[in-house]
C-alpha atoms as a PDB file:
ATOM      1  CA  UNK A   1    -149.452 -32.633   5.211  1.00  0.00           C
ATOM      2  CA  UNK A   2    -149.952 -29.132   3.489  1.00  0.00           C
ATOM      3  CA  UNK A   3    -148.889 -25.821   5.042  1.00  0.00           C
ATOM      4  CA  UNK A   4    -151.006 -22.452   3.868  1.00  0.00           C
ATOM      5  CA  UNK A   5    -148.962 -19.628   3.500  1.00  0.00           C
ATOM      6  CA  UNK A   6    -151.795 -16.706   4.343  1.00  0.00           C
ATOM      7  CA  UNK A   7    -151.701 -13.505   1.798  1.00  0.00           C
ATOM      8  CA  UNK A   8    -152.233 -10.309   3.710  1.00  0.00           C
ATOM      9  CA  UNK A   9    -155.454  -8.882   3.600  1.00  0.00           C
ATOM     10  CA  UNK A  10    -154.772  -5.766   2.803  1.00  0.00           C
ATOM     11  CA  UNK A  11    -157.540  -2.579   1.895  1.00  0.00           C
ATOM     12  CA  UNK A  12    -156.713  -3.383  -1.272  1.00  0.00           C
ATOM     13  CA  UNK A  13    -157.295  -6.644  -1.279  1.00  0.00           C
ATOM     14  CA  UNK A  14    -160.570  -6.671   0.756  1.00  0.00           C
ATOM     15  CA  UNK A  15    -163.117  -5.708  -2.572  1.00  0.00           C
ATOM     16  CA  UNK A  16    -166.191  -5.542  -0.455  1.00  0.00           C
ATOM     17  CA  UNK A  17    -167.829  -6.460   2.898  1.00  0.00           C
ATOM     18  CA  UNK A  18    -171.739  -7.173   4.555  1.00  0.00           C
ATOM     19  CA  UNK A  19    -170.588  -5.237   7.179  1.00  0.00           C
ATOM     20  CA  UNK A  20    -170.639  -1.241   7.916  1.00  0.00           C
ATOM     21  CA  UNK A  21    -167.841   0.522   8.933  1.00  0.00           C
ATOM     22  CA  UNK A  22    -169.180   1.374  12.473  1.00  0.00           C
ATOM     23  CA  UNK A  23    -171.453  -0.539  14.321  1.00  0.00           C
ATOM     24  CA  UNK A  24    -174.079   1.877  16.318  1.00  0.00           C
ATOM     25  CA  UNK A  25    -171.942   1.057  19.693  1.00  0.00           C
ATOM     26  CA  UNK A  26    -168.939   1.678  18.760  1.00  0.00           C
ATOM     27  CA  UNK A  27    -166.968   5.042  19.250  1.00  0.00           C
ATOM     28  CA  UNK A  28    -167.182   7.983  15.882  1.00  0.00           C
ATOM     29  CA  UNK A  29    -165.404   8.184  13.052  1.00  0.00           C
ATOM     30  CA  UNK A  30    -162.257  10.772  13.958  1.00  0.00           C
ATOM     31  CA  UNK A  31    -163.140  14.442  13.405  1.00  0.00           C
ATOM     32  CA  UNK A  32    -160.035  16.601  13.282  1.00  0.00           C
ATOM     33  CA  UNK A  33    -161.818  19.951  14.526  1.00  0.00           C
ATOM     34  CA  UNK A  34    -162.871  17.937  17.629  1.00  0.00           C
ATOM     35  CA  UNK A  35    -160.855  18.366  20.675  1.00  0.00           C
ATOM     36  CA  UNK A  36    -160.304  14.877  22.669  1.00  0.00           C
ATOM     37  CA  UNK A  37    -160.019  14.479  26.430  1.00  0.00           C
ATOM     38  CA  UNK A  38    -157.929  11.761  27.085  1.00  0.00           C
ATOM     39  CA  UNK A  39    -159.248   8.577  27.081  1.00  0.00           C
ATOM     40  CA  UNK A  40    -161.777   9.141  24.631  1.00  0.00           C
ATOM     41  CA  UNK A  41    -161.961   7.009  21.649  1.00  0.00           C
ATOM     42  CA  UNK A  42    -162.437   6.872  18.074  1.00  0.00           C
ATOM     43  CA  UNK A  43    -162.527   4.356  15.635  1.00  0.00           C
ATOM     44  CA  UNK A  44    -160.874   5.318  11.362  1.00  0.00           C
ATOM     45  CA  UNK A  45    -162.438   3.253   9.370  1.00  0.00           C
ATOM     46  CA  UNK A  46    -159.730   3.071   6.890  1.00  0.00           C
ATOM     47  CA  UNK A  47    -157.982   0.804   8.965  1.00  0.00           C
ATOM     48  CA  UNK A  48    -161.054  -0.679  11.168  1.00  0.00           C
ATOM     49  CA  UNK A  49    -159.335   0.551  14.526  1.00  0.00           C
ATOM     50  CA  UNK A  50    -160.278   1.719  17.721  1.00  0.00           C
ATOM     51  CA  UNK A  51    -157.953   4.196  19.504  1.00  0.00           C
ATOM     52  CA  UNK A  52    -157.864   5.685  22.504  1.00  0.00           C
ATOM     53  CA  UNK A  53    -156.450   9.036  23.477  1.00  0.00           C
ATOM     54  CA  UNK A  54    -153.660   9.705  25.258  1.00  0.00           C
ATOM     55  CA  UNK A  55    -153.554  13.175  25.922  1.00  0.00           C
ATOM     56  CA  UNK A  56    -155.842  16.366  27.153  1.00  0.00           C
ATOM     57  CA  UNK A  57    -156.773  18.635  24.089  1.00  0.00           C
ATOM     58  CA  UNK A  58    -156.003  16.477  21.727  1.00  0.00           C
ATOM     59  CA  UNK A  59    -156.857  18.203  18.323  1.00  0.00           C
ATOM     60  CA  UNK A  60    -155.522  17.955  14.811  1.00  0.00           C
ATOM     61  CA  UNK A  61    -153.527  14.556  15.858  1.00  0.00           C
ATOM     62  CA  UNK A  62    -155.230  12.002  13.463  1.00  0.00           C
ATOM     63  CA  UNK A  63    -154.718   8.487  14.102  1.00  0.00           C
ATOM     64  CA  UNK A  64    -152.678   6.422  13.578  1.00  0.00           C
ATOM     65  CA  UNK A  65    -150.721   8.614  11.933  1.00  0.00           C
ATOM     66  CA  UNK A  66    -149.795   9.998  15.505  1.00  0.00           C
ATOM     67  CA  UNK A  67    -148.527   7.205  17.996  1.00  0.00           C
ATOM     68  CA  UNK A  68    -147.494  10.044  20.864  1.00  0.00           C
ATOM     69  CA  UNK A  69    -151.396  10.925  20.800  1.00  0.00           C
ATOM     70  CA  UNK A  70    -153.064   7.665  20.607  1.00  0.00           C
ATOM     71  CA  UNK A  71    -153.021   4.277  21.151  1.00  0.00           C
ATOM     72  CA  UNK A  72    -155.131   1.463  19.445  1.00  0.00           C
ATOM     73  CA  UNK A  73    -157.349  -0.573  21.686  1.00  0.00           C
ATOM     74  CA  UNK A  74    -158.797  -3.248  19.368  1.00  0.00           C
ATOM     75  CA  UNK A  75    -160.266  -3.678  15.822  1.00  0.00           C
ATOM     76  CA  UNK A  76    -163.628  -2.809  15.338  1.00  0.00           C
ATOM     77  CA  UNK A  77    -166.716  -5.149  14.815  1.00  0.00           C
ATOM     78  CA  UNK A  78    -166.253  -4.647  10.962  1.00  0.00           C
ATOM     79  CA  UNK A  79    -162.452  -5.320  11.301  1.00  0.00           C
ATOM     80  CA  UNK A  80    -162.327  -8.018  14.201  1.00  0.00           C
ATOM     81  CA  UNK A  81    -162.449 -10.883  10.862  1.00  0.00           C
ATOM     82  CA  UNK A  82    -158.558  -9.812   9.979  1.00  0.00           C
ATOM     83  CA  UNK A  83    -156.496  -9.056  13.214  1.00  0.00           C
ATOM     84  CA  UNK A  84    -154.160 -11.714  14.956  1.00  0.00           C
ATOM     85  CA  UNK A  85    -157.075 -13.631  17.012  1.00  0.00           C
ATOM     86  CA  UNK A  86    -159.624 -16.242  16.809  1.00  0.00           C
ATOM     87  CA  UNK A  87    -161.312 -15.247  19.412  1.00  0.00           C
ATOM     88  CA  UNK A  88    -161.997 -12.095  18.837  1.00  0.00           C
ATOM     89  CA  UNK A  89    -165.329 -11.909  15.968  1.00  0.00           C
ATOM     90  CA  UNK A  90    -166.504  -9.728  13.466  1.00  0.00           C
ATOM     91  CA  UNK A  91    -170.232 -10.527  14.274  1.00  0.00           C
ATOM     92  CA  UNK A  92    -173.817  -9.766  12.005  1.00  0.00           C
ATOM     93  CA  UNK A  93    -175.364  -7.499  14.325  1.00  0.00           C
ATOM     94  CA  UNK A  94    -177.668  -5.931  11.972  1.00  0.00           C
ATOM     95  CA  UNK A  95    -179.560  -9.099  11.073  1.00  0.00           C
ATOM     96  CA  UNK A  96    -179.001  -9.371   7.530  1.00  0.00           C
ATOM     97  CA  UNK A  97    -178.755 -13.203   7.969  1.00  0.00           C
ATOM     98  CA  UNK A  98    -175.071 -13.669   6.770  1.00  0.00           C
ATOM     99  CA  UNK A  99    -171.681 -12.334   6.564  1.00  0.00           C
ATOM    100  CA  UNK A 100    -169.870 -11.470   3.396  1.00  0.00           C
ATOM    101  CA  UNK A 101    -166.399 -10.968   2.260  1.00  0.00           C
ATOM    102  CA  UNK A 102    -165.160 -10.486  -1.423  1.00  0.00           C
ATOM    103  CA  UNK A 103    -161.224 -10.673  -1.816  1.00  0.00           C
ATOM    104  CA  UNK A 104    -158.901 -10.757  -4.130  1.00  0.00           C
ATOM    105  CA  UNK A 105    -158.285 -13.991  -5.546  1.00  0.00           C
ATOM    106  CA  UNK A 106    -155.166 -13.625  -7.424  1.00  0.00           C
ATOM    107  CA  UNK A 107    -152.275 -15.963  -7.050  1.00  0.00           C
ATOM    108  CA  UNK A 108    -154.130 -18.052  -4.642  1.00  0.00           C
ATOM    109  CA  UNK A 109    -155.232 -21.351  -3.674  1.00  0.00           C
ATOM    110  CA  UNK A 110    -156.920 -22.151  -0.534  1.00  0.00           C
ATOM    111  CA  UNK A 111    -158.922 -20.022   2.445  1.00  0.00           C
ATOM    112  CA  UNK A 112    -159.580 -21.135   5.840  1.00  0.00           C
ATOM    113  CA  UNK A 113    -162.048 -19.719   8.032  1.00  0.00           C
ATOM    114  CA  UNK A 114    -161.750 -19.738  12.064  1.00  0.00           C
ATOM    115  CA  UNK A 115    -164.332 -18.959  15.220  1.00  0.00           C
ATOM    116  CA  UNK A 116    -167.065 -19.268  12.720  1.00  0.00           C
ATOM    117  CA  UNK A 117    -171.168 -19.323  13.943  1.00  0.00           C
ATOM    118  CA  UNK A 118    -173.525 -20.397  11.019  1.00  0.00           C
ATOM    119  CA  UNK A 119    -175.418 -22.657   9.586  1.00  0.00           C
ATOM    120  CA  UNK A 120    -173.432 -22.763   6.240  1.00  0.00           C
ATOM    121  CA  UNK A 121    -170.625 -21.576   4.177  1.00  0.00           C
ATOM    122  CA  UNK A 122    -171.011 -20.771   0.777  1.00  0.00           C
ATOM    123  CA  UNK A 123    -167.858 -20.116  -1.583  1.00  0.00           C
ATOM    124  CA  UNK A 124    -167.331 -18.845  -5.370  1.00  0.00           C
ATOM    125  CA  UNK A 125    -164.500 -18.000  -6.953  1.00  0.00           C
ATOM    126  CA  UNK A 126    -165.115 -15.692 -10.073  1.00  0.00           C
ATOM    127  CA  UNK A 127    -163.125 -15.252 -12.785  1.00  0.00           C
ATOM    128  CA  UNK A 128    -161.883 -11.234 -14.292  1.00  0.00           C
ATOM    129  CA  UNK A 129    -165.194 -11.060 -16.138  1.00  0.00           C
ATOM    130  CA  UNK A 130    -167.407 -11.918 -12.774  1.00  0.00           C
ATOM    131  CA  UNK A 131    -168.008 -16.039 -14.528  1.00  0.00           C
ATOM    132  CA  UNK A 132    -168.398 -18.585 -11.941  1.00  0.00           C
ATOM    133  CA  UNK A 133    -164.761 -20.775 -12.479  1.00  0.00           C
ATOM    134  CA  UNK A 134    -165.877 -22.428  -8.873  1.00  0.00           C
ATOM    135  CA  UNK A 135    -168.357 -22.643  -6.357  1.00  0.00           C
ATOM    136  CA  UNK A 136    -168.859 -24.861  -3.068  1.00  0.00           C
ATOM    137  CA  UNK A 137    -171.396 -24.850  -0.376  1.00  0.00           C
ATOM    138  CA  UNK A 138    -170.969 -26.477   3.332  1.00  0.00           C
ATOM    139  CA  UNK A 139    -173.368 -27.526   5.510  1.00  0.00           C
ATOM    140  CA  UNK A 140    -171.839 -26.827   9.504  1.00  0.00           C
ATOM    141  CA  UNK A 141    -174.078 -29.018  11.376  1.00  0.00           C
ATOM    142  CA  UNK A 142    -172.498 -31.719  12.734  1.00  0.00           C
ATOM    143  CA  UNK A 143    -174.018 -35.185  12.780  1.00  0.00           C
ATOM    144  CA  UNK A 144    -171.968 -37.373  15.170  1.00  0.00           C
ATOM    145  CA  UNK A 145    -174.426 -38.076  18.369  1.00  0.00           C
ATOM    146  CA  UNK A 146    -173.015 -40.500  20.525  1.00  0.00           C
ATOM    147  CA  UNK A 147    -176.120 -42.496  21.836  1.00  0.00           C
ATOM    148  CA  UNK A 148    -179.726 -42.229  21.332  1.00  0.00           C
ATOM    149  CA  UNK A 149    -180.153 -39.985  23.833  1.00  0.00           C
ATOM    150  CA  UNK A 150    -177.932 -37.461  22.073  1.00  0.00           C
ATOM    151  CA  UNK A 151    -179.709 -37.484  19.210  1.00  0.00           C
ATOM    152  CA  UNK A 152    -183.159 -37.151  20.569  1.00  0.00           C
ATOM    153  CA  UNK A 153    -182.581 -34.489  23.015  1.00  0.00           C
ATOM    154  CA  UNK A 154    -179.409 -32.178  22.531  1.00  0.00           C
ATOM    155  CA  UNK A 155    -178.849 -28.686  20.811  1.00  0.00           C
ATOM    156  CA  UNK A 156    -177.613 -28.864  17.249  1.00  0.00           C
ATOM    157  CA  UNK A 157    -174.082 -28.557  17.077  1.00  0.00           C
ATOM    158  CA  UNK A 158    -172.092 -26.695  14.442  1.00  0.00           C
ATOM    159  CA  UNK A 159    -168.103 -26.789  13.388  1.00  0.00           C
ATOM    160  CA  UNK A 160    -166.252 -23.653  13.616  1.00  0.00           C
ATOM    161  CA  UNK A 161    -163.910 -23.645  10.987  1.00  0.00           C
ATOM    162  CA  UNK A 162    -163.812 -24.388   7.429  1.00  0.00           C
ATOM    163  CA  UNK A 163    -161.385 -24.966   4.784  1.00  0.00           C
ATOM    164  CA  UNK A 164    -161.783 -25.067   0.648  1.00  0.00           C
ATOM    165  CA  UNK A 165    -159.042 -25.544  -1.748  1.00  0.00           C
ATOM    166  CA  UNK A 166    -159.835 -23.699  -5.238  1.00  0.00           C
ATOM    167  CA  UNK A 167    -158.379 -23.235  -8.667  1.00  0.00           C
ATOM    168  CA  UNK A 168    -155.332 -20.859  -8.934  1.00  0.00           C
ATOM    169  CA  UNK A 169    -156.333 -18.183 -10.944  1.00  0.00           C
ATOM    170  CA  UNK A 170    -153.930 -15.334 -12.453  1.00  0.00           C
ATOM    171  CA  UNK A 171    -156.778 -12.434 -11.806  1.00  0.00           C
ATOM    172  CA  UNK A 172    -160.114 -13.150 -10.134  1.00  0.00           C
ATOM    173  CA  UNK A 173    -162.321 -12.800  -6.819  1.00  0.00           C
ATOM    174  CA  UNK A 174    -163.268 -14.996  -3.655  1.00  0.00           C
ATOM    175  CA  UNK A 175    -166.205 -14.289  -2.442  1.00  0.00           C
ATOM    176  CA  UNK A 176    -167.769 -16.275   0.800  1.00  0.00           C
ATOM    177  CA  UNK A 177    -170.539 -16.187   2.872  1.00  0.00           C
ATOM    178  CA  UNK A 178    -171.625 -17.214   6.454  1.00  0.00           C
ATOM    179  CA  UNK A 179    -175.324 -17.984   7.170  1.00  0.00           C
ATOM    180  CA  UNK A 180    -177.314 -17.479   9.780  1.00  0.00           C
ATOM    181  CA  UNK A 181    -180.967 -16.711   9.378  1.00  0.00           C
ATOM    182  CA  UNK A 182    -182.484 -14.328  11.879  1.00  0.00           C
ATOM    183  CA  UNK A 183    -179.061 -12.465  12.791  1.00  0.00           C
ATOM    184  CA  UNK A 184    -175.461 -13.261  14.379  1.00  0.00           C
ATOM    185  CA  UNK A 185    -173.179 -14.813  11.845  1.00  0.00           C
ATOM    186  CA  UNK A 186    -169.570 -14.771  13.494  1.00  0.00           C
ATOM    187  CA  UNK A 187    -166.280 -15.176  12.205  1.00  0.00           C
ATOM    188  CA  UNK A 188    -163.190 -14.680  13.965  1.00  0.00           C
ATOM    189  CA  UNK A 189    -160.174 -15.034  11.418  1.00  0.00           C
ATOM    190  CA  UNK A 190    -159.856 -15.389   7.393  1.00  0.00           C
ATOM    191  CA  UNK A 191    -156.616 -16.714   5.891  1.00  0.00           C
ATOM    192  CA  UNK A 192    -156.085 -17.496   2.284  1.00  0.00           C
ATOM    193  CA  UNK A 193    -152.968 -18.024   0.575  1.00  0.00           C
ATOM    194  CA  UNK A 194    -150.891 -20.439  -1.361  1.00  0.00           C
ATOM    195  CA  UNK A 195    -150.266 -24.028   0.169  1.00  0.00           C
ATOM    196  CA  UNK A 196    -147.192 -25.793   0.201  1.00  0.00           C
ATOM    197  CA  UNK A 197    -147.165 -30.030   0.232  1.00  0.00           C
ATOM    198  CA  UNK A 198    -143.956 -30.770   3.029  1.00  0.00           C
ATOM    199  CA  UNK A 199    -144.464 -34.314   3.093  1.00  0.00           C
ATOM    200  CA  UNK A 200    -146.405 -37.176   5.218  1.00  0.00           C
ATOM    201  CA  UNK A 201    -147.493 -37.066   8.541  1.00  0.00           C
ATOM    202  CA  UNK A 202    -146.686 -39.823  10.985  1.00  0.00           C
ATOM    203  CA  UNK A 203    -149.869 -41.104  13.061  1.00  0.00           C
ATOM    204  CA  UNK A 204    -150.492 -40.519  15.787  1.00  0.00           C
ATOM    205  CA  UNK A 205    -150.988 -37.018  16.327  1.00  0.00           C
ATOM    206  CA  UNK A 206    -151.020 -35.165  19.504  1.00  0.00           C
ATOM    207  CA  UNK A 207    -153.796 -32.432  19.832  1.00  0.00           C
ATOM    208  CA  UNK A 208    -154.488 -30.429  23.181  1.00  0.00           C
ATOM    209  CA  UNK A 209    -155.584 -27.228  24.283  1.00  0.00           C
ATOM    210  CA  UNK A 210    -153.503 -24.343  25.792  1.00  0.00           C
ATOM    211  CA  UNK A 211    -155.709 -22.883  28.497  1.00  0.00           C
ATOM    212  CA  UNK A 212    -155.881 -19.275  29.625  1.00  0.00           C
ATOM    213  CA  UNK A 213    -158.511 -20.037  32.599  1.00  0.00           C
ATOM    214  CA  UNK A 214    -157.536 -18.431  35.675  1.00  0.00           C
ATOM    215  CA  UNK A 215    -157.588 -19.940  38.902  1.00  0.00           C
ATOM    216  CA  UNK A 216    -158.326 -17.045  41.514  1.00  0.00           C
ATOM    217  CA  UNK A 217    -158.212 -17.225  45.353  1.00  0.00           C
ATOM    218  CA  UNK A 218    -159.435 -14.289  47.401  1.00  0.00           C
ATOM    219  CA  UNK A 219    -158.621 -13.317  50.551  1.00  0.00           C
ATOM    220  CA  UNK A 220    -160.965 -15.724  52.803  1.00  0.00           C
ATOM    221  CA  UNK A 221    -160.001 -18.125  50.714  1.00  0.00           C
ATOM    222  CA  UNK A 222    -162.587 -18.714  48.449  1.00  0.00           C
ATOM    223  CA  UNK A 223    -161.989 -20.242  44.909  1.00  0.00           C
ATOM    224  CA  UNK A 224    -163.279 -19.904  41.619  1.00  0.00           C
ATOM    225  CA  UNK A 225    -162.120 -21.091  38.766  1.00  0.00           C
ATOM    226  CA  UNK A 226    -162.383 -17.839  35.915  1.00  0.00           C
ATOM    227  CA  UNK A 227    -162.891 -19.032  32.270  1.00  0.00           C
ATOM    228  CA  UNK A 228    -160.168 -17.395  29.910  1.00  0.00           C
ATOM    229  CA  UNK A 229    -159.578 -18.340  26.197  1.00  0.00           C
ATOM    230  CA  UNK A 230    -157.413 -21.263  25.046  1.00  0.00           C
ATOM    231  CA  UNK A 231    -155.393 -21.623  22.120  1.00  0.00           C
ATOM    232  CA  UNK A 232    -154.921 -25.524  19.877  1.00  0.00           C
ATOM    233  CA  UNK A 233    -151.816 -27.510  20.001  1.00  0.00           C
ATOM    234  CA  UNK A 234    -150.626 -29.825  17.367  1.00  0.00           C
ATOM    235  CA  UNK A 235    -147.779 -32.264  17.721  1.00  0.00           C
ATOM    236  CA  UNK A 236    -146.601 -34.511  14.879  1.00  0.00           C
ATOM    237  CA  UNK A 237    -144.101 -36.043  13.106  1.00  0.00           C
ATOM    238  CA  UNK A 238    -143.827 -35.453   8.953  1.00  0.00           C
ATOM    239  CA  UNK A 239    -142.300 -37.322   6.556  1.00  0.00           C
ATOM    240  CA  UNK A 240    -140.207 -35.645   4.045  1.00  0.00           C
ATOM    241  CA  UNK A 241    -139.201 -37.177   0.352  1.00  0.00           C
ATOM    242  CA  UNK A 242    -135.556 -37.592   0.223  1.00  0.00           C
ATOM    243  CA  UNK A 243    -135.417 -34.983  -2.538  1.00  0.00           C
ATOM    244  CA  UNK A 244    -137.423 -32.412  -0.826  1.00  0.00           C
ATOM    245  CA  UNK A 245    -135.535 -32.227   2.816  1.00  0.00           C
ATOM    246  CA  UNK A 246    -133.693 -29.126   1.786  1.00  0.00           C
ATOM    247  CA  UNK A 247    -136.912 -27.283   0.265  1.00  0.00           C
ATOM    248  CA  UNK A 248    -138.957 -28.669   3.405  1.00  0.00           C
ATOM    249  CA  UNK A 249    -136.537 -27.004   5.649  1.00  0.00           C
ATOM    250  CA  UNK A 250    -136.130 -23.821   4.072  1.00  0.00           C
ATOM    251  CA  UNK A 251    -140.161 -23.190   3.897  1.00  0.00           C
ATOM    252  CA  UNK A 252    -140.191 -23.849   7.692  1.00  0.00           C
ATOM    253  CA  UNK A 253    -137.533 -21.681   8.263  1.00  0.00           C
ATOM    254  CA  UNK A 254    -139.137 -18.783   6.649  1.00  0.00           C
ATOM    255  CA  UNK A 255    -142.474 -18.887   8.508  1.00  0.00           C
ATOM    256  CA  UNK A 256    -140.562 -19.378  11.575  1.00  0.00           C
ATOM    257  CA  UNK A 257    -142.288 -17.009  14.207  1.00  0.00           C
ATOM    258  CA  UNK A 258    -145.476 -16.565  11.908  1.00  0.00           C
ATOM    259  CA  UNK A 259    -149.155 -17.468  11.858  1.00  0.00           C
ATOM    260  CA  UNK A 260    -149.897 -19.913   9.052  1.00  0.00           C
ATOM    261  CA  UNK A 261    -152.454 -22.369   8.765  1.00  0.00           C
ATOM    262  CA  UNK A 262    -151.400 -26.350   9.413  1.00  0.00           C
ATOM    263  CA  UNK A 263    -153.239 -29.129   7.654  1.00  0.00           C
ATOM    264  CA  UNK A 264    -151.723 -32.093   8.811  1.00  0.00           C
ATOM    265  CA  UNK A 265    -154.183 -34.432   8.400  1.00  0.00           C
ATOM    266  CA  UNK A 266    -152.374 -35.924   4.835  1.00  0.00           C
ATOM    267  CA  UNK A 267    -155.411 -33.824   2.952  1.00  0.00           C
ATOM    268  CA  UNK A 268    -154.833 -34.758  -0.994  1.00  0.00           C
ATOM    269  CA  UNK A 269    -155.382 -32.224  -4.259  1.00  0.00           C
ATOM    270  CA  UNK A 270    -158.432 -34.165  -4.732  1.00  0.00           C
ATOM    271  CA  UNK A 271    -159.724 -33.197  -0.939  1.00  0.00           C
ATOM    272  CA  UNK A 272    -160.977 -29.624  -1.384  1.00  0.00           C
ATOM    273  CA  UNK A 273    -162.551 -29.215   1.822  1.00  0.00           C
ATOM    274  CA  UNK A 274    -161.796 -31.115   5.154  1.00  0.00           C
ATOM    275  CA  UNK A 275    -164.867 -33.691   4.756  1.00  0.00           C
ATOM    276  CA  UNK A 276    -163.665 -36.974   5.938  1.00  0.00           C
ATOM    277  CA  UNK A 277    -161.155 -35.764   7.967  1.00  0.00           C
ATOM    278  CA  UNK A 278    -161.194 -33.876  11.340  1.00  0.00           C
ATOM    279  CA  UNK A 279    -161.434 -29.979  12.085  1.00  0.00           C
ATOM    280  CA  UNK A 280    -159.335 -30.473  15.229  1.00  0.00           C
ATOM    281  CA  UNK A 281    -156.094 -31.588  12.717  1.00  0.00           C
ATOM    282  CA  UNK A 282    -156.430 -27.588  11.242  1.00  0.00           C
ATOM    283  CA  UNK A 283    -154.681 -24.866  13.291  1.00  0.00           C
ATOM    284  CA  UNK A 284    -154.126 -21.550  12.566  1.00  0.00           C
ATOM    285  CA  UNK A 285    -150.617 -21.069  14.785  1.00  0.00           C
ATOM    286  CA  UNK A 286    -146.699 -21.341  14.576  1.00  0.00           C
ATOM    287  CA  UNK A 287    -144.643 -23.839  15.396  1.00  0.00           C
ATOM    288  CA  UNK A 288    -142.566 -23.158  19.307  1.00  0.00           C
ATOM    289  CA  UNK A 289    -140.201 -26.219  18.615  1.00  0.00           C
ATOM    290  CA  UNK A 290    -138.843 -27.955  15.059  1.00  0.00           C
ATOM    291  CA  UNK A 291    -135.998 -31.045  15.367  1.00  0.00           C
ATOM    292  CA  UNK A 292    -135.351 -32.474  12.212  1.00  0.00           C
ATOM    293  CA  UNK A 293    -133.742 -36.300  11.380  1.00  0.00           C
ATOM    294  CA  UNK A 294    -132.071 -37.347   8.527  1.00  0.00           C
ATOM    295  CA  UNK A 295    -130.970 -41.089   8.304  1.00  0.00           C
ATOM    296  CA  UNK A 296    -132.865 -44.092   6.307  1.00  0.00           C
ATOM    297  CA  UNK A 297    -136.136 -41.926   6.627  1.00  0.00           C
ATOM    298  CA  UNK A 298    -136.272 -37.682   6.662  1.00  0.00           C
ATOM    299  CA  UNK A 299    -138.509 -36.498   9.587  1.00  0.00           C
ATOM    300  CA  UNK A 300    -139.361 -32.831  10.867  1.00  0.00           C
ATOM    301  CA  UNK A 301    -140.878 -32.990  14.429  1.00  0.00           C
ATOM    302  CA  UNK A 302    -143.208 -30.137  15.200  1.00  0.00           C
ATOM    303  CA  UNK A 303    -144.713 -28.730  18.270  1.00  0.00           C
ATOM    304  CA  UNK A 304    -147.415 -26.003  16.841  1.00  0.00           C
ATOM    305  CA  UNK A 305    -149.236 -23.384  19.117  1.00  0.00           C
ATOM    306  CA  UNK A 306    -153.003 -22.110  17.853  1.00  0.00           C
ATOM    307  CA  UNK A 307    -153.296 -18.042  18.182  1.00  0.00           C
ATOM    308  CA  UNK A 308    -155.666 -17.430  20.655  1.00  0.00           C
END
């Protein structure tokens, strides 16, 4: 069972993107010499924002530099790839086919993508002179029809998130791609960090869905049933080596409260992506509960919520 530690993706960090920084529906790029109404919004692409004002005549306030002035209402279509959410996509809506990301690579190991649309995913990690150290390309379409009739007469299917486990490299870039020919690539969160091996997980393992659906009543008594988002949950038991409890427990008490990515399907350093194994056993959440037992055996139980 590996844990992925996710590196910030900072501006410096991010080396280039497919996308531009405003999409033609979204709100202008902040001009200080206009005068806002309140509000009215603006995106800065610097930090691939949205805000909203807050006041009347509001001039010479730039976000976010100004919280009393504005607030931020979202990330924008360029940005949507990096905020706290799955469900919530940086999309190709200029038909280019594909959606591409170049990072920096240093001091990492592994990238996960989330809420992802495409056909494919193709990855290369480049060394400091631009040389191909590593390259891997997945095909999304998944091939598990349950009957004839499945296979003869319903819509291709596609996974939604992807994982590939690279060489650490001390200086370098990771660049990816999403495919989609004709337009409308989508992916809804990119984390890549360094993984951490806590131990072996105990079959079986729980999965389930949190769900955000709202059941709504209205005054004559008519109900409908209004479709939210929902969020995976992961339950398990890990096995810890007797000379790693103290280790295990101090890595899961210092990403206590934060979003990491769980693989806990007992992936090994030979498995670079998760073929052969399940997408449902990869979550991109925290763990809500953690009861550890130490006696003939050394077990961590963990309850682990999905962001939505």
């Amino acid at each position: 069972m590996k844990v992925m530690i996710p590196r910030e993706i900072t501006p410096a960090r991010l080396i280039s993107t497919s996308l531009p920084a405003r999409h033609a529906g979204e709100p202008e790029e902040y001009d200080p010499d206009r005068v806002y109404a309140a509000d009215e919004k603006c995106m800065v692409a610097a930090t691939d924002r949205i805000y909203q004002s807050l006041e009347d005549n509001n001039q010479g306030h730039p976000p976010p530099d100004n919280p009393e002035f504005w607030v931020s209402v979202g990330a924008t279509n360029r940005g949507r790839w990096n905020d706290e959410y799955v469900n919530t996509f940086s999309e190709d809506l200029e038909g280019l086919g594909y959606i591409q990301k170049e990072l920096d690579a240093a001091g990492t190991t592994s990238v996960a993508l989330f809420g992802v649309l495409g056909t494919s995913v193709q990855f290369w990690l480049l060394d400091s002179l631009g040389a191909v150290v590593a390259e891997r390309t997945m095909d999304l379409l998944w091939d598990d029809c349950l009957d004839w009739y499945d296979h003869a007469f319903s819509t291709p299917e596609y996974g939604d998130r992807v994982y590939w486990q690279y060489p650490f490299l001390a200086s370098g870039t990771l660049r990816f791609r999403i495919n989609l020919p004709g337009g409308g690539a989508r992916l809804g969160l990119a984390r890549y960090g360094l993984e951490r091996m806590l131990g072996q997980t105990l079959f079986p393992i729980k999965t389930g869905l949190l769900d955000f659906s709202e059941k709504v009543t209205d005054t004559l008594g008519r109900t409908r049933i209004k479709q939210g988002l929902y969020a995976g949950l992961l339950d398990f038991t890990v096995v810890i080596r007797d000379d790693a409890v103290d280790k295990a427990r101090r890595v899961l008490e210092s990403i206590r409260g934060l979003p990491v990515v769980w693989l806990v399907d007992n992936l090994t350093d030979s498995q670079d992506t998760l073929e052969g194994s399940y997408e449902t056993l990869m979550v991109c959440g925290y763990y809500s509960s953690l009861a550890g037992t130490v006696s003939w055996s050394k077990e961590y139980v963990l309850s682990v919520e999905g962001v939505v």
